[in-house]
Protein backbone atom coordinates (compact mmCIF):
# COMPACT_ATOMS: atom_id res chain seq x y z
CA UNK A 1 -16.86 -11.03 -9.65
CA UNK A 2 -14.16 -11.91 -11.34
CA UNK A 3 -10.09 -11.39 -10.14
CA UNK A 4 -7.21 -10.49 -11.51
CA UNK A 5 -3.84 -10.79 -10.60
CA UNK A 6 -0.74 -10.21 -13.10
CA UNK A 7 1.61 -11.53 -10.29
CA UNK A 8 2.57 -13.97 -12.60
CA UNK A 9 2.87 -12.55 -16.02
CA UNK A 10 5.08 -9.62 -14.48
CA UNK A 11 7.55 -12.81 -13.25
CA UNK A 12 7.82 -13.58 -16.69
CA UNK A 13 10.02 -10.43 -16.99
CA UNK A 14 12.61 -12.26 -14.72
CA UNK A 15 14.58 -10.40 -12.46
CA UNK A 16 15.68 -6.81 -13.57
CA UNK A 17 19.21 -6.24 -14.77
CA UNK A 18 21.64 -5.10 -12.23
CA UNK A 19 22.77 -2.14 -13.64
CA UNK A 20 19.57 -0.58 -13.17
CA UNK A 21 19.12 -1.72 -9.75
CA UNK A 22 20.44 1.61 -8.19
CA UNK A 23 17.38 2.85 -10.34
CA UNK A 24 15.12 1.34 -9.17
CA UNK A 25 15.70 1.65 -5.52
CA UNK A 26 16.41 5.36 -6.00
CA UNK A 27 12.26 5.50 -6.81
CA UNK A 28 11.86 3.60 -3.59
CA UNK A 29 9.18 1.34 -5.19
CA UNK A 30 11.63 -1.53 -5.12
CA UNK A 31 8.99 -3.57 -2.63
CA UNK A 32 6.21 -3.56 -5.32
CA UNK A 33 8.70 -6.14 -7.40
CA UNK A 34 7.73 -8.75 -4.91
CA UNK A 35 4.24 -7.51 -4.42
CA UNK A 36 1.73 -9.85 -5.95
CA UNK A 37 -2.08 -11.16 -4.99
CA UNK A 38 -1.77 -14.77 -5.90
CA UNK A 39 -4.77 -16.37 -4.40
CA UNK A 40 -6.90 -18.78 -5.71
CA UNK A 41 -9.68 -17.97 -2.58
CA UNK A 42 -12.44 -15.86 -4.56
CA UNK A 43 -14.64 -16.64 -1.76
CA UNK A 44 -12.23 -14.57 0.82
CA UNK A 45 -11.58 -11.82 -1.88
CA UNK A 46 -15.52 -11.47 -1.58
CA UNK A 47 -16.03 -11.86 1.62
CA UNK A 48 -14.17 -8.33 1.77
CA UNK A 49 -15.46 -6.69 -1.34
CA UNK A 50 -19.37 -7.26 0.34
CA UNK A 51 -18.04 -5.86 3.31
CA UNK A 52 -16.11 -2.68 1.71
CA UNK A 53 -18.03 0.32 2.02
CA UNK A 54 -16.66 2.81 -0.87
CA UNK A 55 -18.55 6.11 0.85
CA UNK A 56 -16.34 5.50 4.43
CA UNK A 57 -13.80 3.86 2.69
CA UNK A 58 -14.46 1.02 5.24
CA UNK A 59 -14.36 -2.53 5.96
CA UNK A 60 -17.78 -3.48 8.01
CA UNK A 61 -16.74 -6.92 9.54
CA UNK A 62 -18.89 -8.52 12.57
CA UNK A 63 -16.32 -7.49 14.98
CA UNK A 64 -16.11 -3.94 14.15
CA UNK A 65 -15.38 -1.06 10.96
CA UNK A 66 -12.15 -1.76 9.95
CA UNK A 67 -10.27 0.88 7.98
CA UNK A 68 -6.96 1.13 5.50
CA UNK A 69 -4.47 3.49 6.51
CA UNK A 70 -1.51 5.14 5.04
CA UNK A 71 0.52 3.17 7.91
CA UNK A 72 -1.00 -0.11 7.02
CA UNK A 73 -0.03 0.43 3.26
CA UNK A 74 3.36 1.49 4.46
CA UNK A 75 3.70 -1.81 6.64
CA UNK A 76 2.25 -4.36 4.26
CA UNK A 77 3.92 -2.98 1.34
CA UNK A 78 7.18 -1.28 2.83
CA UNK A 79 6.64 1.34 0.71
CA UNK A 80 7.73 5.01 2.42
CA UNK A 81 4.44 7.46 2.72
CA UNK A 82 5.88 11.00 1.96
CA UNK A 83 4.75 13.97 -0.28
CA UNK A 84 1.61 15.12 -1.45
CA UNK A 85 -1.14 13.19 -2.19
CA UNK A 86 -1.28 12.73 -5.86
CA UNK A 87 -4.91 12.79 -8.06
CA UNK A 88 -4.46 10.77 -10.86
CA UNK A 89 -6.81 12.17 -14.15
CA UNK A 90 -8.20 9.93 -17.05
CA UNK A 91 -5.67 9.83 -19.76
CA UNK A 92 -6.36 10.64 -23.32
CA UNK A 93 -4.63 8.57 -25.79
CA UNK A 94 -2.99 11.13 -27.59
CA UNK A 95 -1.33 11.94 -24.23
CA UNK A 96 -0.29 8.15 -23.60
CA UNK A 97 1.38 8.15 -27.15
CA UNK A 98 3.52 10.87 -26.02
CA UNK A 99 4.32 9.48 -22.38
CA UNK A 100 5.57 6.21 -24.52
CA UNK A 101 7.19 7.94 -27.17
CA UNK A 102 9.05 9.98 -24.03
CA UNK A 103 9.35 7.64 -21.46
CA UNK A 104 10.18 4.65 -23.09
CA UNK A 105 11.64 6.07 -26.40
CA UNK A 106 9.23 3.94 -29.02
CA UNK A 107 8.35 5.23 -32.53
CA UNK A 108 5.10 7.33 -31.99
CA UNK A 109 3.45 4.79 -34.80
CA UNK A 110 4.25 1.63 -32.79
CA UNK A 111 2.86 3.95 -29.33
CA UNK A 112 -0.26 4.50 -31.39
CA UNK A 113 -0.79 1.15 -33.19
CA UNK A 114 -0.41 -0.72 -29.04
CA UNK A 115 -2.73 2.23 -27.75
CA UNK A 116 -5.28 1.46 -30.91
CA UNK A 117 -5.20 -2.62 -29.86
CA UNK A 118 -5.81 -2.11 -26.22
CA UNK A 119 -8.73 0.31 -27.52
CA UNK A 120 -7.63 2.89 -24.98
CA UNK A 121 -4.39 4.68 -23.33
CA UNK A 122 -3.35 1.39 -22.13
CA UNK A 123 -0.85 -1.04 -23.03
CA UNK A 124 -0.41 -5.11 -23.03
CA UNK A 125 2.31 -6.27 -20.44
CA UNK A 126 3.74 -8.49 -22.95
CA UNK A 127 4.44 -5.48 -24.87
CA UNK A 128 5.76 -3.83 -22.31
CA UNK A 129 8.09 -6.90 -21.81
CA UNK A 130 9.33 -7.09 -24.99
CA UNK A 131 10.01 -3.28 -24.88
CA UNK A 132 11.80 -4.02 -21.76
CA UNK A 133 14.17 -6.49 -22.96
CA UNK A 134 15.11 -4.37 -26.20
CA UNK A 135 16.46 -1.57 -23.99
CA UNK A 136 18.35 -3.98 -21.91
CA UNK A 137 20.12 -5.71 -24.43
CA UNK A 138 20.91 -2.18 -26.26
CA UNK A 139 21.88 -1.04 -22.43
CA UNK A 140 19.45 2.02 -22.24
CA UNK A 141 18.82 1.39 -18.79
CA UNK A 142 17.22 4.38 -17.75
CA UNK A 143 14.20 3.24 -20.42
CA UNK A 144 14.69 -0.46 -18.75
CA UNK A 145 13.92 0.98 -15.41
């Protein structure tokens, strides 16, 4: 087993600009800026992976089943449970170029040439943070957000 945690790589971004604060809280996922595993305790982290079981979606632990509910994610992460349920499909890289080209208004080369490095629709957080700190200092602050 072997854990990661990006807790402290997505620090290095520092703390978001205030003009796109409002943006940020308007998506309510303002608490996940503060959310971070940052444990150095593998042998608690599987403790609870032997003990997960992924067909009831259960803890097993001596005293009892122990489950994770919408309410507990709500608590823990202060996050507001609303809406639908959302089912999130594999992503083709042809449609991640386009997200990136849309959502954070890069060339569609440099979308394709990060895509082609991370040998899949995925992208490296340090280019993310450099993308980030482009828009903010040419104030596109939707993009930043």
């Amino acid at each position: 087993m072997k854990l990661f945690s990006h807790g402290r790589k997505v620090q290095k971004f520092g703390r978001f600009a205030t003009e796109i604060e409002g943006l940020v809280v308007g998506t309510w996922l303002n608490p996940l800026i503060a959310c971070s595993l940052d444990t150095d305790d593998q042998g608690l982290i599987l403790a609870f992976v032997e003990r997960w079981y992924k067909e009831t979606s259960n803890f097993h632990l001596p005293v009892e089943e122990v489950t994770i509910t919408l309410d507990n994610v709500a608590s823990l992460l202060h996050l507001p449970i609303i809406g639908a349920f959302h089912n999130f499909e594999t992503l083709h890289v042809d449609e991640a170029v386009l997200m990136l080209v849309e959502l954070l208004e890069v060339g569609r080369d440099e979308a394709r040439a990060e895509t082609v490095q991370c040998h899949r629709a995925y992208v490296r957080l340090s280019w993310l943070r450099e993308i980030y700190h482009s828009k903010c200092e040419t104030e596109h602050w939707t993009v930043a957000a």
